[in-house]
Protein backbone atom coordinates (compact mmCIF):
# COMPACT_ATOMS: atom_id res chain seq x y z
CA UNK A 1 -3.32 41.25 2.06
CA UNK A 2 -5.95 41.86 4.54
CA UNK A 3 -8.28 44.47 4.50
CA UNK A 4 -6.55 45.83 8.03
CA UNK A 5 -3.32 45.49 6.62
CA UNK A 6 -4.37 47.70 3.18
CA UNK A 7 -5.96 50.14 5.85
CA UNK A 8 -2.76 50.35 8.03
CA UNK A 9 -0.71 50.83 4.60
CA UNK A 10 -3.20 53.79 3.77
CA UNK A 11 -2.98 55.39 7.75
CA UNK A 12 0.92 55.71 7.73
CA UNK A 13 0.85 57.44 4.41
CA UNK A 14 -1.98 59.55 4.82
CA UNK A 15 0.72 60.61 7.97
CA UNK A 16 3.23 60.85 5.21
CA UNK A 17 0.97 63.32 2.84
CA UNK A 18 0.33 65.25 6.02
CA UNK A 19 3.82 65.44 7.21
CA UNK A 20 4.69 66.77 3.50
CA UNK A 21 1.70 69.08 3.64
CA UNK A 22 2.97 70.38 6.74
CA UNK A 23 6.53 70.87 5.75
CA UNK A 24 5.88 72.49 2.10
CA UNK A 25 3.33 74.94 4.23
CA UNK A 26 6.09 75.71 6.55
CA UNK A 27 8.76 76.36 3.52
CA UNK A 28 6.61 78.12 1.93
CA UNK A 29 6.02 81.01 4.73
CA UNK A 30 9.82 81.05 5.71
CA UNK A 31 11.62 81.86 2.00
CA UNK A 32 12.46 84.91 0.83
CA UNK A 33 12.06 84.39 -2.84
CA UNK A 34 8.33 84.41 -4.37
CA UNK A 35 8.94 81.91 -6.84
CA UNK A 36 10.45 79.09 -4.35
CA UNK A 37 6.89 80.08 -1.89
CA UNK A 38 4.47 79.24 -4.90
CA UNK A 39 6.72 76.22 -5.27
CA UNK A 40 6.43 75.24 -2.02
CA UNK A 41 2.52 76.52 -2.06
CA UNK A 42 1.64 74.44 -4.75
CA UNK A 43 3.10 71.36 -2.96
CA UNK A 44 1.62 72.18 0.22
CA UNK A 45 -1.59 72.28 -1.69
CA UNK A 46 -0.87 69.31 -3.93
CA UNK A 47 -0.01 67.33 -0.47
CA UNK A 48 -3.51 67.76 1.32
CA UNK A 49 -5.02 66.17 -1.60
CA UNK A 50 -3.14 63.34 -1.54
CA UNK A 51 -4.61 63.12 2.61
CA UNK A 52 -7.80 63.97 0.78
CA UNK A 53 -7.36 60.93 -1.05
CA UNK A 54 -6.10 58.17 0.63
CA UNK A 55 -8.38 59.23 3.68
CA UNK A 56 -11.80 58.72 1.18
CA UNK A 57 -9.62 55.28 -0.07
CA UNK A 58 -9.41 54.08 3.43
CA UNK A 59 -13.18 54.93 4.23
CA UNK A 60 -14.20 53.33 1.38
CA UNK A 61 -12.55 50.33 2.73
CA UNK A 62 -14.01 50.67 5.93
CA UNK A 63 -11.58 52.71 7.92
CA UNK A 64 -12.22 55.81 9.80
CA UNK A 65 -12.84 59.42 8.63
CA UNK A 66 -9.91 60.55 10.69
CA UNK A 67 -6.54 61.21 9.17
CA UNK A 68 -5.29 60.47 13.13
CA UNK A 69 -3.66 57.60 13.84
CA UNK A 70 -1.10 55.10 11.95
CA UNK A 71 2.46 55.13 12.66
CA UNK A 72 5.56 56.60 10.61
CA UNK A 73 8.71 55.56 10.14
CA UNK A 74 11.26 57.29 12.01
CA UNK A 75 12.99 57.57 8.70
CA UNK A 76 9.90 59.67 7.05
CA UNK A 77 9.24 61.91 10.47
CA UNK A 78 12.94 62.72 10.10
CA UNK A 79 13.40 63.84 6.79
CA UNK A 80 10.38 66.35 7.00
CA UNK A 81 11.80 67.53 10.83
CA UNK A 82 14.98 68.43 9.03
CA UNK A 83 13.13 71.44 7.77
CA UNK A 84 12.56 72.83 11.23
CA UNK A 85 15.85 73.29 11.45
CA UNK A 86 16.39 74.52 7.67
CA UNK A 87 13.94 77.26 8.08
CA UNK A 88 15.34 78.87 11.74
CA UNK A 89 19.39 78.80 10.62
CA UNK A 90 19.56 78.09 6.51
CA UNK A 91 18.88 80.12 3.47
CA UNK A 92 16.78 78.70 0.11
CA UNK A 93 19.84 76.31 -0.55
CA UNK A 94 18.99 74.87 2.73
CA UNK A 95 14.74 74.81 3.10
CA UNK A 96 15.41 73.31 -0.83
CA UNK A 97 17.67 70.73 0.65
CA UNK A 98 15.00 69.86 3.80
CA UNK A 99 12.55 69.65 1.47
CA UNK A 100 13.84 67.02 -1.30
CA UNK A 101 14.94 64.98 2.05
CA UNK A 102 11.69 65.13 2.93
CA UNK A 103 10.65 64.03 -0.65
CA UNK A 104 13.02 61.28 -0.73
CA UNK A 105 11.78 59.65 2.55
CA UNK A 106 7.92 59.96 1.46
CA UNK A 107 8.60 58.38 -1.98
CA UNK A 108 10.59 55.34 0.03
CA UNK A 109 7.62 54.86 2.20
CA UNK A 110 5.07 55.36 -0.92
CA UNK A 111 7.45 52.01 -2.37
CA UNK A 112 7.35 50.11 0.34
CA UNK A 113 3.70 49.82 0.20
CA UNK A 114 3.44 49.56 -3.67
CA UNK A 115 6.21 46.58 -3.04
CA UNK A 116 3.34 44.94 -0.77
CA UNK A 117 0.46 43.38 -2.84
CA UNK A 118 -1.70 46.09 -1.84
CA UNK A 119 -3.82 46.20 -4.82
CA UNK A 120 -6.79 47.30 -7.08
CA UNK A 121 -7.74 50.90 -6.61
CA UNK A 122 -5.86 51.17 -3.64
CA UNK A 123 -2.75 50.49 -5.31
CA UNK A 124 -3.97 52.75 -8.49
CA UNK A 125 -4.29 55.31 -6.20
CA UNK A 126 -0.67 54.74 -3.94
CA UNK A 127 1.17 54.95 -7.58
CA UNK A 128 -0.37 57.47 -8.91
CA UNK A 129 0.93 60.05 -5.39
CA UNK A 130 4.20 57.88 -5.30
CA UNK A 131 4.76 58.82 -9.49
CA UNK A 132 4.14 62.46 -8.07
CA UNK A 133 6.15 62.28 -5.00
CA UNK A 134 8.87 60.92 -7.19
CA UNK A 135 8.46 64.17 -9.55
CA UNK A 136 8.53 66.81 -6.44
CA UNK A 137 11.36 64.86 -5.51
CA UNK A 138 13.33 65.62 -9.22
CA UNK A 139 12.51 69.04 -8.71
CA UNK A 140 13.74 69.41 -5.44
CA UNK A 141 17.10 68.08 -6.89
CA UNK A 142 17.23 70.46 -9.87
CA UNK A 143 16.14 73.85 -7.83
CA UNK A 144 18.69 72.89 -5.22
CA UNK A 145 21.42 72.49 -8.28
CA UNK A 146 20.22 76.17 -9.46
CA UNK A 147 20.87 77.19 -6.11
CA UNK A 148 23.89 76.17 -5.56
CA UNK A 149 24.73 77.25 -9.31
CA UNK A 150 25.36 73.51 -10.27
CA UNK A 151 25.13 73.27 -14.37
């Protein structure tokens, strides 16, 4: 892999990690219950390190100090833009929902480039957030379940 490819790899999920940042923020100011707004907080907060991150990964490789630029799949700016619409007409059940759609698209674009040969610290560092992405992700499932008052 070239070193443009590993730094176009790093700009669409540094768009990812922001798009998550973004969305976990935005939860996390429209619920009603304290516990699901740490949640969300945490994420949020958990999220712009991840840009953190892969943005010092990508200068280190020679890319810019931006975190502007790269492209995202329609696929992952879809499942965070779900939210918008969560937040203005749904309850909890609903931002919970947004949000593990959300989750699900980042992790599928975090293993799409750890199923490149992106590799070395680069790749350290994309498994390490995708392993944590995946996690969110679980508990997105469960507090929807509680939600819902699924066993």
């Amino acid at each position: 892999m070239t070193n443009e490819e590993q730094l176009k790899h790093l700009q669409d999920l540094i768009a990812v990690a922001k798009d998550g940042e973004l969305g976990y923020d935005t939860a996390a100011h429209h619920v009603d219950d304290s516990r699901l707004a740490t949640v969300f907080s945490e994420y949020s907060k958990e999220r712009a390190g991840f840009v953190r991150d892969l943005l010092g990964e990508s200068v280190r490789l020679g890319g810019e100090k931006s975190s502007e630029g790269g492209t995202v799949t329609g696929t992952v700016f879809r499942g965070w833009m779900n939210l918008k619409s969560a937040v203005t007409g749904g309850g909890p059940e609903a931002i919970v929902a947004a949000c593990e759609t959300g989750e699900d698209s980042a992790a599928a674009a975090f293993e799409s480039v750890v199923n490149t040969d992106v590799s070395g610290q680069t790749r350290t560092l994309v498994e390490a957030q995708w392993s944590k992405i995946k996690e969110a992700h679980q508990r997105m499932i469960h507090l929807k379940a509680e939600l819902s008052g699924e066993p």
